[in-house]
N, C-alpha and C. Protein backbone atom coordinates (compact mmCIF):
# COMPACT_ATOMS: atom_id res chain seq x y z
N UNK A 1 51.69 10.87 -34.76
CA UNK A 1 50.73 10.95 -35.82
C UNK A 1 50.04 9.59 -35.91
N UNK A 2 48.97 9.84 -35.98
CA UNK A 2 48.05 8.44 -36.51
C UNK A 2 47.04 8.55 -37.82
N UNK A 3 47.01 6.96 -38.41
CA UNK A 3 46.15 7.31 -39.43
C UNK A 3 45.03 6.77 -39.19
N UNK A 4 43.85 7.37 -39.51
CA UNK A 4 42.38 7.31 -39.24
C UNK A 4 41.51 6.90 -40.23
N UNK A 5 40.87 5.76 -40.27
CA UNK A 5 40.32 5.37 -41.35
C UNK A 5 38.40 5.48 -40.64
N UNK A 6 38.15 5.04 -39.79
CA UNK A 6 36.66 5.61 -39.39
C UNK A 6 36.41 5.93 -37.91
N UNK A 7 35.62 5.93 -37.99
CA UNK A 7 34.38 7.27 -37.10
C UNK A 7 34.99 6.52 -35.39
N UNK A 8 34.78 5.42 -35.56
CA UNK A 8 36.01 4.94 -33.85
C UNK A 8 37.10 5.07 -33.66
N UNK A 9 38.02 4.92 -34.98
CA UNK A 9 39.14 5.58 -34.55
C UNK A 9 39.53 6.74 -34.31
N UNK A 10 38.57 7.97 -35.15
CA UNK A 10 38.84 9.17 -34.88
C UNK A 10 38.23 9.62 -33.28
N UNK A 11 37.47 8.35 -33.12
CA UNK A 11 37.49 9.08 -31.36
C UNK A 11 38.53 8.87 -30.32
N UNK A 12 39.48 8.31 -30.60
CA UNK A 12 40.78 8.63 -30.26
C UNK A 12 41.22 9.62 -30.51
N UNK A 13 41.16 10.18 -31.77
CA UNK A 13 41.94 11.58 -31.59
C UNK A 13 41.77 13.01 -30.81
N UNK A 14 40.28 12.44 -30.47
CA UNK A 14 39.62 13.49 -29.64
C UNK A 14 39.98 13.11 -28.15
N UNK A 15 40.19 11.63 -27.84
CA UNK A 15 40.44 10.92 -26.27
C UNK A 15 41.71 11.81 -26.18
N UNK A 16 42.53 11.86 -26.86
CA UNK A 16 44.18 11.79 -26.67
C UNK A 16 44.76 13.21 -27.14
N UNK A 17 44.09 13.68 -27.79
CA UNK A 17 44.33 15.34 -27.95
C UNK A 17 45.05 15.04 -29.26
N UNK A 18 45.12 14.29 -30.18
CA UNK A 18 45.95 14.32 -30.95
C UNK A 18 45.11 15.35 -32.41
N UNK A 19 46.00 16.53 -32.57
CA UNK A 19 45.47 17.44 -33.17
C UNK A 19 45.92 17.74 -34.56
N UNK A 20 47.11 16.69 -35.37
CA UNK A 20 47.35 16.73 -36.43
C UNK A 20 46.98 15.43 -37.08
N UNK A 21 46.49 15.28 -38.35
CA UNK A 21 45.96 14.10 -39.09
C UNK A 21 46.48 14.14 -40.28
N UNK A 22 47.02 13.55 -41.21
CA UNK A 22 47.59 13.80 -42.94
C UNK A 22 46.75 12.77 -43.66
N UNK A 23 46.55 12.95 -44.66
CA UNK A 23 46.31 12.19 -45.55
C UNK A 23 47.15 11.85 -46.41
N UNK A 24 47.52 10.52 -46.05
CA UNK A 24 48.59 10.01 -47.36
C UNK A 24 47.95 10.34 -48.82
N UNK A 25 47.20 10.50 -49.45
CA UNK A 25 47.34 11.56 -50.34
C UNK A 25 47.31 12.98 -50.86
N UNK A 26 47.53 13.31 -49.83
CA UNK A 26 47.97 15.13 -49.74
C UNK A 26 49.33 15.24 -49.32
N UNK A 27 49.77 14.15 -48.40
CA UNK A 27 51.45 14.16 -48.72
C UNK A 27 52.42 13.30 -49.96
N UNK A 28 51.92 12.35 -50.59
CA UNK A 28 52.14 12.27 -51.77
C UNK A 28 51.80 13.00 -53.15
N UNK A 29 51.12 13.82 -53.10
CA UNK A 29 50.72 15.01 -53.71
C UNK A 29 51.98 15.65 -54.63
N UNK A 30 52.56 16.57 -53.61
CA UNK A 30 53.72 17.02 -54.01
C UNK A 30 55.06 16.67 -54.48
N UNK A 31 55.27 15.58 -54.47
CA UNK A 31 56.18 14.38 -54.86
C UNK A 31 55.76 14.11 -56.31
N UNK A 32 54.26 13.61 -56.41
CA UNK A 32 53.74 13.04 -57.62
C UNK A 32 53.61 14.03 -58.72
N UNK A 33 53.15 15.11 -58.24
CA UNK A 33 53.64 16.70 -59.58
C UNK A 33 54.94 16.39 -59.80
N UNK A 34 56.05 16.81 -59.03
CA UNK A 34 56.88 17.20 -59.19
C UNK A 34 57.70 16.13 -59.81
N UNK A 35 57.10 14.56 -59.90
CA UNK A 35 58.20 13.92 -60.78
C UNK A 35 57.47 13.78 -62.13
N UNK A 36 56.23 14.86 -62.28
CA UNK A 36 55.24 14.40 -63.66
C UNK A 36 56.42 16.07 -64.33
N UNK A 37 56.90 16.81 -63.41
CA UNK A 37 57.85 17.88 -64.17
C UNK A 37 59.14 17.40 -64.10
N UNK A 38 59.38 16.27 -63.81
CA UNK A 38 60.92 15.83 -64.34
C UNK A 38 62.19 15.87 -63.26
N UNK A 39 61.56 16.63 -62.60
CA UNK A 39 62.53 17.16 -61.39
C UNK A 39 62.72 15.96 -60.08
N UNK A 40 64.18 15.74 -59.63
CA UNK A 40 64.34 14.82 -58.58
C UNK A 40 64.18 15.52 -57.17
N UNK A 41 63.15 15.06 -56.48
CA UNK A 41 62.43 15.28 -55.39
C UNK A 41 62.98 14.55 -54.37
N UNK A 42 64.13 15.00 -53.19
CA UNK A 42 64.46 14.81 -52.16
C UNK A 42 63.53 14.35 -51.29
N UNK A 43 62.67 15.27 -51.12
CA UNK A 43 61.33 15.33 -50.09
C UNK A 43 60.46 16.16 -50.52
N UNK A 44 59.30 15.96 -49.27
CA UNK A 44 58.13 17.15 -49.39
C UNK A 44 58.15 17.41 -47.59
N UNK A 45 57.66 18.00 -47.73
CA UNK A 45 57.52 18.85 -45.82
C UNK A 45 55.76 19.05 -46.11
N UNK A 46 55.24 18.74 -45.54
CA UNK A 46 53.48 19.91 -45.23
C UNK A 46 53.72 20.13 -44.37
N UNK A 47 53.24 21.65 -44.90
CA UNK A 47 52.78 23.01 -44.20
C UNK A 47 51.13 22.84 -44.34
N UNK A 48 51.07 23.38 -43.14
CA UNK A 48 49.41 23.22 -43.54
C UNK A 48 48.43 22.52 -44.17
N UNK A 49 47.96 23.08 -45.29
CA UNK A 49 47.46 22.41 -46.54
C UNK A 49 47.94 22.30 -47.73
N UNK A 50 49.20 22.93 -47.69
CA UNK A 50 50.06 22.94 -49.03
C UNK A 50 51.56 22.40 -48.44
N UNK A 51 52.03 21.51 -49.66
CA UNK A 51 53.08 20.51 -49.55
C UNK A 51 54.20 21.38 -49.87
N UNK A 52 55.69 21.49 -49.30
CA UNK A 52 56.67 22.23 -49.80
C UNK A 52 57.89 20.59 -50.25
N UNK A 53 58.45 20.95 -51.92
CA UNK A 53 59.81 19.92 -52.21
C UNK A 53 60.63 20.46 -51.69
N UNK A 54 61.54 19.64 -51.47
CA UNK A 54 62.68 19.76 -51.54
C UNK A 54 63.31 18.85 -52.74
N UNK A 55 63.84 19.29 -54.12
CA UNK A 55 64.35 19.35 -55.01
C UNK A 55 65.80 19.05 -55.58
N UNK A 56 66.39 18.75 -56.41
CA UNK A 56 67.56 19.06 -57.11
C UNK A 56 66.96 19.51 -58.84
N UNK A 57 67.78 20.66 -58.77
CA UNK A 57 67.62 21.32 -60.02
C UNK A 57 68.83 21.77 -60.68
N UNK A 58 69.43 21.06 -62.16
CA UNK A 58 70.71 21.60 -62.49
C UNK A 58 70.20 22.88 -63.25
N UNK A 59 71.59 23.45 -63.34
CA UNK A 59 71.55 24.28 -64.21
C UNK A 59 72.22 24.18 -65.50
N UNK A 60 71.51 24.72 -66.89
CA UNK A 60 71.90 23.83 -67.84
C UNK A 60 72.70 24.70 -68.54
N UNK A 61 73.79 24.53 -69.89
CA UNK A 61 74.18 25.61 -70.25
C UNK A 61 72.99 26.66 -71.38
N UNK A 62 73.51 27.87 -70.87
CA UNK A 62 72.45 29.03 -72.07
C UNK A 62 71.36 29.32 -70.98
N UNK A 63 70.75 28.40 -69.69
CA UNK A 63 69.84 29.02 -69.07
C UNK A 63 70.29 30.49 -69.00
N UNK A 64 68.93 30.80 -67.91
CA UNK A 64 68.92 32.40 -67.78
C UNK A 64 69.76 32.78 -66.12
N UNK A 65 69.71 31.33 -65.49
CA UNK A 65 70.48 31.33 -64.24
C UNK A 65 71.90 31.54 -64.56
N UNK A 66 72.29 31.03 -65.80
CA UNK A 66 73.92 31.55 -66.08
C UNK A 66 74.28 32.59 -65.82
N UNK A 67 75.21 33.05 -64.85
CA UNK A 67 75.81 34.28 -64.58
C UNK A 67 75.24 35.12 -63.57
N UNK A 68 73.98 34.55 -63.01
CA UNK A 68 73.29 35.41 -62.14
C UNK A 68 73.37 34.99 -60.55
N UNK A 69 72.79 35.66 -60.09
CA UNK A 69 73.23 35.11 -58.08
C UNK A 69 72.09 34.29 -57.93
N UNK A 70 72.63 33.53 -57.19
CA UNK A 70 72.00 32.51 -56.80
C UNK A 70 70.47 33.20 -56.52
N UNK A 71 70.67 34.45 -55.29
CA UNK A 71 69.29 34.79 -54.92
C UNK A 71 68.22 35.18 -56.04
N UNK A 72 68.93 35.18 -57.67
CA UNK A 72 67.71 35.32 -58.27
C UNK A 72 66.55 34.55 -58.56
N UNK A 73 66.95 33.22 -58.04
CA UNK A 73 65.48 32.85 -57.57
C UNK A 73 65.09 32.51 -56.43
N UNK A 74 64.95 32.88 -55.71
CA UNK A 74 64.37 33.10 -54.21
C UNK A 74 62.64 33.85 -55.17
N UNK A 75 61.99 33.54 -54.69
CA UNK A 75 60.59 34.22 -54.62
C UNK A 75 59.94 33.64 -53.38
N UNK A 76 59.88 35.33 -52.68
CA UNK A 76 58.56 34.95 -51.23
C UNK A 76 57.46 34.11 -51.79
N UNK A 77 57.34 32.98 -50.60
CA UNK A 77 56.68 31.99 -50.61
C UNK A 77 56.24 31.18 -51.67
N UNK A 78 57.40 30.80 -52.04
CA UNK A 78 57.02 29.89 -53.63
C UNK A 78 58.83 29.16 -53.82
N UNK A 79 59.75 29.79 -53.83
CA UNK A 79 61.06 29.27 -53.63
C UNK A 79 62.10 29.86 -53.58
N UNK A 80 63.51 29.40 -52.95
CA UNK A 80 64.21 29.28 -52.55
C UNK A 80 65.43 28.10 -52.79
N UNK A 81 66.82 28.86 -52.93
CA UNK A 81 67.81 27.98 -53.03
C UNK A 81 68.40 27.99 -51.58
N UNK A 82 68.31 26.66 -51.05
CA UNK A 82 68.91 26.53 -49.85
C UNK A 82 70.24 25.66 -50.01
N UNK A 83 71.12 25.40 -51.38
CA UNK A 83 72.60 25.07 -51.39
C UNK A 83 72.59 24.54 -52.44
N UNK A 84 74.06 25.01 -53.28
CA UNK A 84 74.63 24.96 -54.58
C UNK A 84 75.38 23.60 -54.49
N UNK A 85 75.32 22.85 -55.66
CA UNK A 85 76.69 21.75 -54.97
C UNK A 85 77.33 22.55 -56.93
N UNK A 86 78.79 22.67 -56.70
CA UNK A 86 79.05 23.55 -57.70
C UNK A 86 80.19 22.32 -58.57
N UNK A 87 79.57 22.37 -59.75
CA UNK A 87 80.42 21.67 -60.77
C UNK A 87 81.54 21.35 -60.90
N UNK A 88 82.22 22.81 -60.73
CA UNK A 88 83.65 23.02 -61.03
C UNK A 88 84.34 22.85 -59.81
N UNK A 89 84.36 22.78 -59.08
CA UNK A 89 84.77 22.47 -57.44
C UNK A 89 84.38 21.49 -56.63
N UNK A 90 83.21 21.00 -57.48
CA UNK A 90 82.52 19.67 -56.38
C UNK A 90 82.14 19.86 -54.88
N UNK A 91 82.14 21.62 -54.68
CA UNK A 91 82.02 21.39 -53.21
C UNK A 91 80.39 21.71 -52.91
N UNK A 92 80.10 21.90 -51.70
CA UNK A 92 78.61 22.43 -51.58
C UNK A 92 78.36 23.40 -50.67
N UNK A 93 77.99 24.29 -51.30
CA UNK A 93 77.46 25.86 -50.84
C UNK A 93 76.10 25.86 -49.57
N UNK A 94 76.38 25.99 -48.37
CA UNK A 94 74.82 25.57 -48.08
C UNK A 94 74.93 26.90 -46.23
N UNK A 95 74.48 27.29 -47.04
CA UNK A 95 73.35 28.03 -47.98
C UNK A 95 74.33 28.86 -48.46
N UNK A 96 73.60 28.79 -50.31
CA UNK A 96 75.18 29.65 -51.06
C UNK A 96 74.67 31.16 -50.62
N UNK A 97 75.52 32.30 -50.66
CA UNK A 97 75.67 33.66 -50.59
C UNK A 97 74.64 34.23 -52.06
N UNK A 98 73.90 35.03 -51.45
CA UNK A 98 72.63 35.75 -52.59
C UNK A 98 73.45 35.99 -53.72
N UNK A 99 74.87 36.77 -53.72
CA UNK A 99 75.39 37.20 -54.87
C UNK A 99 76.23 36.19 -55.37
N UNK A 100 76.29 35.28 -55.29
CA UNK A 100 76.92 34.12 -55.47
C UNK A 100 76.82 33.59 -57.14
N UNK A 101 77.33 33.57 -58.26
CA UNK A 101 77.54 33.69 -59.67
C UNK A 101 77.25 32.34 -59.49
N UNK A 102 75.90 31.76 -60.33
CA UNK A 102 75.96 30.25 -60.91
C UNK A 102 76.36 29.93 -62.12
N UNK A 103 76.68 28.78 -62.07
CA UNK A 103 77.59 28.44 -63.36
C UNK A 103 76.57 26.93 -64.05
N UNK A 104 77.19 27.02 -65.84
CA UNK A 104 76.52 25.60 -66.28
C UNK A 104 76.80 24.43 -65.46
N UNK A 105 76.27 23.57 -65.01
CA UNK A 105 76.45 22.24 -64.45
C UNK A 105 75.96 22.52 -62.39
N UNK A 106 76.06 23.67 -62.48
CA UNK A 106 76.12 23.70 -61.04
C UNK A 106 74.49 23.03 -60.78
N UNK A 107 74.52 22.66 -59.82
CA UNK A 107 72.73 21.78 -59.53
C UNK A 107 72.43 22.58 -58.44
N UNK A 108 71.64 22.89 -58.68
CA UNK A 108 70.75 23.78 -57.77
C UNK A 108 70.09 22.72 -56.40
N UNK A 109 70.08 22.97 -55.03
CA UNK A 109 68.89 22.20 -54.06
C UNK A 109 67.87 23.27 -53.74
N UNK A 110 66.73 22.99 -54.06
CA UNK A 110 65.72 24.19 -53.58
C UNK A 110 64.21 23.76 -52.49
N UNK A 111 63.61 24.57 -52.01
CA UNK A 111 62.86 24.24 -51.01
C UNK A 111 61.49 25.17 -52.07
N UNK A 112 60.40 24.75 -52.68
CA UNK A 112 59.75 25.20 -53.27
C UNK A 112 58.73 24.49 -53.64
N UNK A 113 57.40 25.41 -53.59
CA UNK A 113 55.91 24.87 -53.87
C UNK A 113 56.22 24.58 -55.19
N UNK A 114 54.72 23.26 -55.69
CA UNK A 114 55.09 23.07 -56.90
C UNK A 114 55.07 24.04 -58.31
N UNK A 115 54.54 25.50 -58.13
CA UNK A 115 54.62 26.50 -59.05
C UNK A 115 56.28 26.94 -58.59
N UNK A 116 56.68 27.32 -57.57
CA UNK A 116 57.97 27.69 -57.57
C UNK A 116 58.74 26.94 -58.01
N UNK A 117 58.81 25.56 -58.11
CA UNK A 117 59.34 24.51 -58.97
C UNK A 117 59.56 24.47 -60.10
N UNK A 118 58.59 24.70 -60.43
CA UNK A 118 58.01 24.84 -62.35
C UNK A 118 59.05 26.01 -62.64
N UNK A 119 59.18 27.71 -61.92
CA UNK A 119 59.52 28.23 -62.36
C UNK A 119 61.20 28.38 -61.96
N UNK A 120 61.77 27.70 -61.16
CA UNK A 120 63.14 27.16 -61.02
C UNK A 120 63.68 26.64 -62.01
N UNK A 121 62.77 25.40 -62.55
CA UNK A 121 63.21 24.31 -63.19
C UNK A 121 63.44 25.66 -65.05
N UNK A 122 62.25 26.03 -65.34
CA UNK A 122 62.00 27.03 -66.77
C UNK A 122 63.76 28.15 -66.46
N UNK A 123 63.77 28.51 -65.34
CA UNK A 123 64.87 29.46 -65.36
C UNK A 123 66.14 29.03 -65.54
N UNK A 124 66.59 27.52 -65.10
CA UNK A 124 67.41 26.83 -65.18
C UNK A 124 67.85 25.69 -66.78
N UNK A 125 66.37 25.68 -67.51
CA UNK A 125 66.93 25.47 -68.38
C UNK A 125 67.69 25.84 -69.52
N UNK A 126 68.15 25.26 -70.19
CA UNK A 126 68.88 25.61 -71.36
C UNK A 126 67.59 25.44 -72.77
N UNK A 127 68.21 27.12 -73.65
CA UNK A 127 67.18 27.48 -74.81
C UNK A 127 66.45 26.17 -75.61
N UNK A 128 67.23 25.20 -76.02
CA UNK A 128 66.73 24.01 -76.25
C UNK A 128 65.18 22.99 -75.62
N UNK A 129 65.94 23.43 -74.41
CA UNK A 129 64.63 22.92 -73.14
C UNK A 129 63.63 23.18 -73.80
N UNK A 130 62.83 24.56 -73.94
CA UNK A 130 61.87 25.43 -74.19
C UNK A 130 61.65 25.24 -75.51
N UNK A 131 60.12 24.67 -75.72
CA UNK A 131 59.69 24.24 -76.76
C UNK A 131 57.97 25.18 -77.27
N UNK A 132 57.96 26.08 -77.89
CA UNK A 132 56.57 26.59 -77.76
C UNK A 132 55.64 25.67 -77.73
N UNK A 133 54.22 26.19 -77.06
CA UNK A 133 53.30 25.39 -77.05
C UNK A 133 52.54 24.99 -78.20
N UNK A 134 52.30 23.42 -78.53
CA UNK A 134 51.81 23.22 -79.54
C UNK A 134 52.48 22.69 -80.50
N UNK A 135 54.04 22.77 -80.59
CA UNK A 135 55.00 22.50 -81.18
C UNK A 135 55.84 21.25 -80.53
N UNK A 136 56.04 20.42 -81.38
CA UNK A 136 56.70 18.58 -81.37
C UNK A 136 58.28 19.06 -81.11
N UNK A 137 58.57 18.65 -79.59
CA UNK A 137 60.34 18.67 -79.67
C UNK A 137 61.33 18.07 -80.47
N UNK A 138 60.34 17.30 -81.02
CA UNK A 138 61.15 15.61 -81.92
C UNK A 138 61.61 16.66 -83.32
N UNK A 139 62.87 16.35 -83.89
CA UNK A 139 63.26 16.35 -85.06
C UNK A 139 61.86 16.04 -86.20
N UNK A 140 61.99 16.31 -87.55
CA UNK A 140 60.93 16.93 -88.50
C UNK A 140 60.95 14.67 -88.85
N UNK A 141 59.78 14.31 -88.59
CA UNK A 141 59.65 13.16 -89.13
C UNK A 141 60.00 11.87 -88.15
N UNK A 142 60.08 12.72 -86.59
CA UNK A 142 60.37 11.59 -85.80
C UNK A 142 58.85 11.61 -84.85
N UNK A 143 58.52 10.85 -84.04
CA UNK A 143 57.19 10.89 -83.48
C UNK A 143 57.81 10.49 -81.99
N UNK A 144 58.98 10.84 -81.35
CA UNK A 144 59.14 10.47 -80.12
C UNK A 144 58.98 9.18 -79.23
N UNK A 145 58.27 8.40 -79.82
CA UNK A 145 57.59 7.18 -79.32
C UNK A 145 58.30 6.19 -79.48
């Protein structure tokens, strides 16, 4: 890979056949969402024109992931759990089994665009998390700040 800043250097890429180019800001892209949603970002991979994380996502207690298989969040092309590291055992699932029961504390690793992210992270939280829109998480008289 090379990076190309003008019109002579890119005639190298044409001398040399070199047929992939990134823009360091389209691969920092997906990194920079994903830590403005809170979530710790292993990596990003590009595909194409769209960036895929790789993630850690716990699971909190009261989410909606409590009690359910892992594969319930898998969604075609958006995300995927590719290994559990599990609370109560400390060990790591990789790749855990679809019917596989998650538990509070277990942390999720997932491979997911930044909407599949968003909706990992919403499924995994706990009722508290979830704050309607428009409405101050802070206690009545605190300003967060």
């Amino acid at each position: 890979m090379l990076r190309l800043f003008d019109h002579d250097l890119a005639e190298l890429q044409r001398n040399f056949g070199i047929t992939i180019s990134r823009s360091v800001s389209f691969l920092a892209a997906p990194a920079f969402a994903a830590a403005m949603l809170r979530q710790q970002v292993l990596g990003t991979i590009p595909v194409g024109r769209r960036g895929l994380l790789i993630a850690e996502v716990p699971v909190r207690a009261g989410a909606e992931l409590v009690g359910a298989g892992a594969g319930n969040v898998h969604e075609p092309d958006r995300a995927r759990v590719i290994a559990v590291h599990r609370n109560a055992t400390g060990t790591l699932e990789l790749p855990p089994a679809p019917d596989q029961v998650l538990a509070d504390g277990d942390l999720l690793i997932v491979l997911a665009t930044r909407a599949g992210l968003r909706r990992v992270r919403d499924l995994s939280a706990g009722p508290l998390a979830a704050t309607p829109a428009g409405h101050d998480a802070h206690p009545a008289g605190g300003t967060g700040r």
